[in-house]
Protein backbone atom coordinates (compact mmCIF):
# COMPACT_ATOMS: atom_id res chain seq x y z
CA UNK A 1 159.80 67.97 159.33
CA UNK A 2 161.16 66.92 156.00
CA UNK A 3 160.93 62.83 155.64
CA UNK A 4 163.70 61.25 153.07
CA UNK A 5 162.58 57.27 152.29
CA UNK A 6 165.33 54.86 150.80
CA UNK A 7 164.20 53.04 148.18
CA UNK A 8 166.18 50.32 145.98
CA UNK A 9 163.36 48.98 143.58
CA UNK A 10 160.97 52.10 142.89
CA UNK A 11 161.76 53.53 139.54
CA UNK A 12 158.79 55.92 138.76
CA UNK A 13 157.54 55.40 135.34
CA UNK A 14 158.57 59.13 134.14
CA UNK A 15 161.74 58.98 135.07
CA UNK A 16 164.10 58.89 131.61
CA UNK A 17 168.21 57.37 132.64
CA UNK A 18 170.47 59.48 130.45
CA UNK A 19 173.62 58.63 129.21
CA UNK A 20 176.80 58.63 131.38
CA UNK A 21 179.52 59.81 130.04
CA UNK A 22 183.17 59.87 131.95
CA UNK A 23 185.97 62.20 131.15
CA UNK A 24 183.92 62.64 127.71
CA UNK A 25 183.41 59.29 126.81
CA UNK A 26 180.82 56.61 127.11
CA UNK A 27 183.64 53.92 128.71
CA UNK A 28 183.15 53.33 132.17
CA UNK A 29 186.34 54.07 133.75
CA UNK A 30 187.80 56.55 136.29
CA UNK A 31 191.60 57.07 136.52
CA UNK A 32 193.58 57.02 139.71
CA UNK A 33 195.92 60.10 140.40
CA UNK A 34 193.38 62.09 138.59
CA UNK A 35 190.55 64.14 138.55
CA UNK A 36 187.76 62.78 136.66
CA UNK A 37 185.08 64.75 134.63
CA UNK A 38 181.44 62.20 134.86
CA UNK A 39 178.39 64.03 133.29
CA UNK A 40 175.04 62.35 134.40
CA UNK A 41 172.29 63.25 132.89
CA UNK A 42 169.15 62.48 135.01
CA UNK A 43 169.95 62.38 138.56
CA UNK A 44 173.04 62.21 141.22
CA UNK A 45 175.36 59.96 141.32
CA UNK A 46 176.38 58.37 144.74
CA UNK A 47 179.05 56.34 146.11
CA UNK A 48 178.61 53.55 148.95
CA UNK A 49 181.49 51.30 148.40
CA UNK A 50 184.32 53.45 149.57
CA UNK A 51 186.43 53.84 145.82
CA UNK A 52 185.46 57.38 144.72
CA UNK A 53 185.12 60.59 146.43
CA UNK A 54 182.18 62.75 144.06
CA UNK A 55 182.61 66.83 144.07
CA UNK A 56 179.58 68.85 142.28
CA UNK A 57 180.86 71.26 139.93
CA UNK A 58 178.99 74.64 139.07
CA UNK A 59 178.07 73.06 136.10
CA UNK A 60 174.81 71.49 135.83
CA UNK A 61 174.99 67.77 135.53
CA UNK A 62 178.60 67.72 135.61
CA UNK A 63 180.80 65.55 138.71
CA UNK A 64 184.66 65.45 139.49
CA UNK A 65 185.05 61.99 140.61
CA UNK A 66 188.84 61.09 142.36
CA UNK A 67 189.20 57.12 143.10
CA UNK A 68 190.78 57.45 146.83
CA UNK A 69 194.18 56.78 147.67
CA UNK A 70 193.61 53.85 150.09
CA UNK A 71 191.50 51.74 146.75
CA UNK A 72 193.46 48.67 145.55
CA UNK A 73 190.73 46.84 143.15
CA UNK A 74 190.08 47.56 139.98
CA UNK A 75 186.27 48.16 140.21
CA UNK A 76 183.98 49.95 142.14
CA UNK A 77 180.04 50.87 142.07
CA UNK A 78 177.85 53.97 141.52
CA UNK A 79 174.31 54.49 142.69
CA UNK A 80 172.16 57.43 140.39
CA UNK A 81 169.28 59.02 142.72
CA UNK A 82 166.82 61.11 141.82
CA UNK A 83 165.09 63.07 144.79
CA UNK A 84 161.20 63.61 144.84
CA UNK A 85 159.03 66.01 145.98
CA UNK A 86 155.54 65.31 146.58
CA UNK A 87 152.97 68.29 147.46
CA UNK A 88 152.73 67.39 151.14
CA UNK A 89 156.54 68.46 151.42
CA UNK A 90 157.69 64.51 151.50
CA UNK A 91 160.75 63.83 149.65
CA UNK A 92 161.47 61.00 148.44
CA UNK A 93 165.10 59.36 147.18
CA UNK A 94 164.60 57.06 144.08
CA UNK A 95 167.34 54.69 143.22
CA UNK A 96 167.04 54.83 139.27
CA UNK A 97 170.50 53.00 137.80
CA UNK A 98 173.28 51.51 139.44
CA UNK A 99 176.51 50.18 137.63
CA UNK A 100 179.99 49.01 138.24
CA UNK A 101 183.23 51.16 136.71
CA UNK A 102 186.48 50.30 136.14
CA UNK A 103 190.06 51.74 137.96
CA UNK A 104 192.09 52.45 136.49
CA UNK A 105 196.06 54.10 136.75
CA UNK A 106 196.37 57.02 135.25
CA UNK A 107 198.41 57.11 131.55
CA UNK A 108 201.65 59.30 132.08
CA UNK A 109 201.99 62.58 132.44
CA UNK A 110 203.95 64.55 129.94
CA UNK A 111 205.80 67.86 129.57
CA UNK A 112 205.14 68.94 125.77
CA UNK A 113 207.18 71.63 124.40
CA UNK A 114 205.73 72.11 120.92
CA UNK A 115 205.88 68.69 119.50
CA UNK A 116 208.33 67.07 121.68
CA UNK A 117 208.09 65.17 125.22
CA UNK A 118 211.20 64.78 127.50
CA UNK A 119 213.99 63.67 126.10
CA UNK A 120 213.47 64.62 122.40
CA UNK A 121 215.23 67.63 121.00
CA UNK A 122 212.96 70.29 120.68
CA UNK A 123 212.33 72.63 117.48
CA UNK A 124 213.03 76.51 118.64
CA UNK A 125 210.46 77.69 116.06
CA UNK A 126 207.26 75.75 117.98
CA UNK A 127 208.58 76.50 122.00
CA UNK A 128 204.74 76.32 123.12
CA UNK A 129 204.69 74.25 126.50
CA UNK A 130 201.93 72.12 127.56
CA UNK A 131 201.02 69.17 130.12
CA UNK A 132 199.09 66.18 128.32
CA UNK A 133 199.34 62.72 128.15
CA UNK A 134 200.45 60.17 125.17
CA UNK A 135 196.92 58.78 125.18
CA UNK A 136 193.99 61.02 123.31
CA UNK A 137 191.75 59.94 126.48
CA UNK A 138 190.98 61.06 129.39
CA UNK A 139 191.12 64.74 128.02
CA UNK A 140 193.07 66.28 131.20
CA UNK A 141 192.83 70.05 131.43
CA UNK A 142 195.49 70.67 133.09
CA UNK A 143 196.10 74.70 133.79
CA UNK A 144 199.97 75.56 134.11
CA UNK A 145 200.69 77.61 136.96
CA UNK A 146 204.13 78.40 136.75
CA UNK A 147 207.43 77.03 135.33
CA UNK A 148 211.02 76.80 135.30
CA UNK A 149 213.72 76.51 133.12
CA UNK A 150 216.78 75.28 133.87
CA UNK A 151 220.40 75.25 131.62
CA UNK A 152 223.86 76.05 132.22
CA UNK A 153 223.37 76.23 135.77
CA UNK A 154 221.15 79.01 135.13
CA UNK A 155 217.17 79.10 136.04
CA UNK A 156 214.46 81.27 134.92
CA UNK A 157 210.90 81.28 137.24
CA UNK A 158 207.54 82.08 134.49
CA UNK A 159 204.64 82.51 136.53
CA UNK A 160 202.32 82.07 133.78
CA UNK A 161 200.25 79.08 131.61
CA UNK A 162 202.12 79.79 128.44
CA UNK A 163 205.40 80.84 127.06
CA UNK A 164 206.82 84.16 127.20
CA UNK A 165 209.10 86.23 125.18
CA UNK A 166 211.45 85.98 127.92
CA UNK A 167 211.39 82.22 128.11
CA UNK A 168 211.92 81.87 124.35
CA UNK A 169 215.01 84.32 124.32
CA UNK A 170 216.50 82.86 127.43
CA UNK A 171 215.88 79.45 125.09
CA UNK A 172 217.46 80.64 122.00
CA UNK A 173 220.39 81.99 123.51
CA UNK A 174 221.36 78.48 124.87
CA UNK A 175 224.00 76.69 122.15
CA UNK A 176 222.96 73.48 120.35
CA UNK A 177 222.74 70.49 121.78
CA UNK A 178 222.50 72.28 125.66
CA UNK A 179 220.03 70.04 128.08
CA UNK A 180 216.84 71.94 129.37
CA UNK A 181 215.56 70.83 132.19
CA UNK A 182 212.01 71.94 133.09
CA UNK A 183 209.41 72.07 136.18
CA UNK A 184 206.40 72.77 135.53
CA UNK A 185 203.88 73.33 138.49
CA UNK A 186 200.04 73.04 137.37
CA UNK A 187 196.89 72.53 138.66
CA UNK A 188 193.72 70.34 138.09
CA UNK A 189 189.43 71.76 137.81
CA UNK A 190 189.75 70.94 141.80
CA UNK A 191 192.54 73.43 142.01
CA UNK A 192 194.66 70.94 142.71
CA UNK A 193 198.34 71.94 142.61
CA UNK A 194 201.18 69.39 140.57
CA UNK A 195 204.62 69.22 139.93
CA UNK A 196 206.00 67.02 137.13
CA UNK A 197 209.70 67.82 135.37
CA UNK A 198 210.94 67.25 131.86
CA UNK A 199 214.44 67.09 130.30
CA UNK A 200 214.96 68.20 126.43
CA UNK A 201 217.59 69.33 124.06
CA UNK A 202 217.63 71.68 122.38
């Protein structure tokens, strides 16, 4: 029967820590409301306190880390393990780092529509639609689902990630000045589905 030992203190000598990097950068902090992209380079990380909920991806190395709904503070801990095996089948769980992270809310969520967020008037030449923040970090990687435009009491369903030639002419036909309104469903690298809306003018 397989054996697993805890151990806190043992750090065998051969053991290298990599860098951790979250959502792409060396800064410790995961955002709340959002999916979180930590890359750990020697071992797994693990979670004891209760703030994070930690989802292997099929890329090697790579976490999605979400800070749970029912976390308040503004810090939490991770545990990196590496697991063992010695020749008489014995496995062993090594505790080799341990750090603190901050929480953080996530930075607003924003409808783009080539240049311009909600609110702006938008330029009919550059109609590409995309969901980002204001802030060049975390990088989100967001997918777009679907969308819907709405103007003149008239709406148009896309079921796609980018703009279509029938989204730009129902666009262009609108007057000057005309409010858009937009909802845009998308989805997260958990498969997550969203919903945010925008308003422009065009």
């Amino acid at each position: 029967m397989m054996r697993l030992l805890f151990c806190f203190a043992l750090v065998s000598p051969n053991i290298v820590i990599g860098q951790h990097l979250f959502n792409n950068d060396s800064v410790k902090v995961f955002f709340k409301g959002f999916t979180n992209i930590y890359n750990c380079e020697k071992g797994t990380p693990l979670c004891f306190d209760g703030s994070v909920k930690i989802t292997p991806s099929n890329n090697e190395n790579k976490y999605y880390v979400e800070v749970l709904d029912s976390v308040s503070r503004d810090q939490g801990k991770l545990n990196i393990a590496e697991y063992l095996e010695h020749p008489d089948g014995f496995t062993e769980k090594v505790f080799i780092d341990k750090f603190s992270f901050i929480i953080k809310p996530l930075p607003k969520t924003t409808i783009f529509i080539g240049t311009s967020i909600s609110g702006e008037k938008i330029n009919t030449e550059n109609l590409d639609i995309k969901i980002g923040l204001l802030t060049p970090f975390p990088k989100t990687n967001f997918l777009i689902t679907e969308y819907t435009i709405i103007a003149n009491k008239k709406a148009l369903i896309i079921k796609s990630s980018k703009i279509t030639p029938q989204a730009i002419s129902f666009m262009k036909a609108l007057s000057l000045g005309t409010n858009i309104n937009i909802e845009v469903v998308y989805k997260d690298p958990l498969e997550k589905q969203r919903r945010i809306q925008g308003s422009f003018i065009l």
